[in-house]
Protein backbone atom coordinates (compact mmCIF):
# COMPACT_ATOMS: atom_id res chain seq x y z
CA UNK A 1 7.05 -6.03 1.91
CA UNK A 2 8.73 -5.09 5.31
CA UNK A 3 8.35 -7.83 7.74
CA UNK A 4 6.70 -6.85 10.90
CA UNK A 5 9.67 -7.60 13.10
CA UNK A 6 11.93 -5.26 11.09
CA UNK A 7 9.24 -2.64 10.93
CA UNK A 8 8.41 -2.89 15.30
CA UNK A 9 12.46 -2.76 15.33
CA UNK A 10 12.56 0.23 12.77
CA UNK A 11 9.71 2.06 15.01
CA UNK A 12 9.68 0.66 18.23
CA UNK A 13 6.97 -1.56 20.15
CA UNK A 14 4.57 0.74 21.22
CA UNK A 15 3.51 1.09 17.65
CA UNK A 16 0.68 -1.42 16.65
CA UNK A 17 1.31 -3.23 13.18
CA UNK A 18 -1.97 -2.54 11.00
CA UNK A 19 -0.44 -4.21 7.61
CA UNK A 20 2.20 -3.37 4.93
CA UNK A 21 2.29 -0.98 1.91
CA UNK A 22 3.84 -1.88 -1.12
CA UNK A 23 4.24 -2.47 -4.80
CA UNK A 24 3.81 -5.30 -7.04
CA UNK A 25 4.23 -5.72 -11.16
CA UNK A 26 0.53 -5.30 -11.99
CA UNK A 27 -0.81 -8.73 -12.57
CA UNK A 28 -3.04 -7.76 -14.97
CA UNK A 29 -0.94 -6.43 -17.72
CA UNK A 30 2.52 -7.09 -16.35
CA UNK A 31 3.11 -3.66 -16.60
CA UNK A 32 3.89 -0.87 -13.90
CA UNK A 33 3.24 -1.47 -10.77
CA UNK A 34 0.17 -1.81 -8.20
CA UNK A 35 -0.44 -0.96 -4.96
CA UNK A 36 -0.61 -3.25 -2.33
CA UNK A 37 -2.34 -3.05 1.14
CA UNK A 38 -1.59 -5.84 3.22
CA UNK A 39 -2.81 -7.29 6.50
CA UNK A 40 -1.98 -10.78 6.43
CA UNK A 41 1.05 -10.03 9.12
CA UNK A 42 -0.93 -7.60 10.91
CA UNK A 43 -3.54 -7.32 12.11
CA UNK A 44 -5.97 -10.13 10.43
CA UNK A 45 -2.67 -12.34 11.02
CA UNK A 46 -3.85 -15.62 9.55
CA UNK A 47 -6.18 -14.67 6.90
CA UNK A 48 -5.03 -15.58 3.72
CA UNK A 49 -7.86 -13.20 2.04
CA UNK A 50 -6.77 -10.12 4.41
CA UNK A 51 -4.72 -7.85 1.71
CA UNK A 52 -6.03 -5.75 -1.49
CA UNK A 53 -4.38 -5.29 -4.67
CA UNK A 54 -5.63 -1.92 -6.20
CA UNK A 55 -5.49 0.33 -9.30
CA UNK A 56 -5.89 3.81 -9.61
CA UNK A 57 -9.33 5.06 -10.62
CA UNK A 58 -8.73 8.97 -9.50
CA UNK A 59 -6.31 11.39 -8.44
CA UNK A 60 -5.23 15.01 -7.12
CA UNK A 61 -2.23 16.81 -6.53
CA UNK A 62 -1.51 16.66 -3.02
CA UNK A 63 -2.68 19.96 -1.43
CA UNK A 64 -0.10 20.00 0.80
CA UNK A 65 2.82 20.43 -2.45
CA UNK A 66 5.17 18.90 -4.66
CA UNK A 67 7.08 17.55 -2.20
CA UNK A 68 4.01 15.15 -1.31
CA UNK A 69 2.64 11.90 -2.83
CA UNK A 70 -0.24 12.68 -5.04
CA UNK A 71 -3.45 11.38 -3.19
CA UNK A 72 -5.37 8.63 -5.00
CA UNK A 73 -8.62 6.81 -4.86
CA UNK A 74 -8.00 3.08 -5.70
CA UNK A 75 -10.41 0.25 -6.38
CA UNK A 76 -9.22 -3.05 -5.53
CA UNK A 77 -8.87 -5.39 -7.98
CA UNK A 78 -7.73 -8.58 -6.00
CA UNK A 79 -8.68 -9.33 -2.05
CA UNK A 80 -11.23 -8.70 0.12
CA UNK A 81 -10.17 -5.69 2.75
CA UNK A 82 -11.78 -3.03 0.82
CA UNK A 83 -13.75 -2.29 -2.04
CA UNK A 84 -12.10 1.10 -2.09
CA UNK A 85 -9.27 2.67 -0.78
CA UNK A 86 -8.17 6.95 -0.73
CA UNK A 87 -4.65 7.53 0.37
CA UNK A 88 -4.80 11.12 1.65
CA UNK A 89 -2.29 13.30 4.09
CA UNK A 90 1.05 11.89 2.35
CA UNK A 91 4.16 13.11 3.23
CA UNK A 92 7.22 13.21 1.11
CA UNK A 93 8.33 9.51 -0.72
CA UNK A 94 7.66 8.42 -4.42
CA UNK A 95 6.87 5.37 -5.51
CA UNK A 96 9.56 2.75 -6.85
CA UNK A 97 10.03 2.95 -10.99
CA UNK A 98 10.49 -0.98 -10.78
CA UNK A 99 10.32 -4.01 -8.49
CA UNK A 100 12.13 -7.09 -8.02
CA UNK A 101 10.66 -9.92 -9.38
């Protein structure tokens, strides 16, 4: 993920930090890649537990067009944040067809 300093320098200071959003070879399968929420730099800095790992259990076309992220409902797989997760109101950006391992 981004690093909190580069994201504060990327947006400026009077932005707070909630967590990071990024993907992850699923560690289930291996396979594609999974979402990850995650707080542990943010704000439940500290907490070990404070990030989800999620897979997709629904989705829509964004109703705001193509251009959009399709909005999802995710149920976490690994971590403790959430049981479930939507994300809704996207704007522009596709996921990454790989990852760096």
């Amino acid at each position: 993920g981004v690093s909190t300093l580069g994201l504060e320098a990327a947006l400026g200071s009077g932005y707070p930090v909630l967590g990071q959003h990024y993907f992850i070879v699923n560690p289930f399968t291996g396979n594609g890649l999974s979402p990850v929420f995650d707080f542990r730099d943010g704000m439940y800095t500290g907490d070990s537990s404070a990030f989800i790992v999620t897979n997709k259990t629904g989705d829509i076309t964004a109703p705001t067009g193509k251009q959009d992220v399709d909005w999802l409902e995710l149920a976490t797989a690994q971590g403790s944040v959430a049981k479930t997760t939507f994300r809704l109101d996207t704007r522009y950006g596709q996921p990454p067809s790989s990852v760096r391992h």
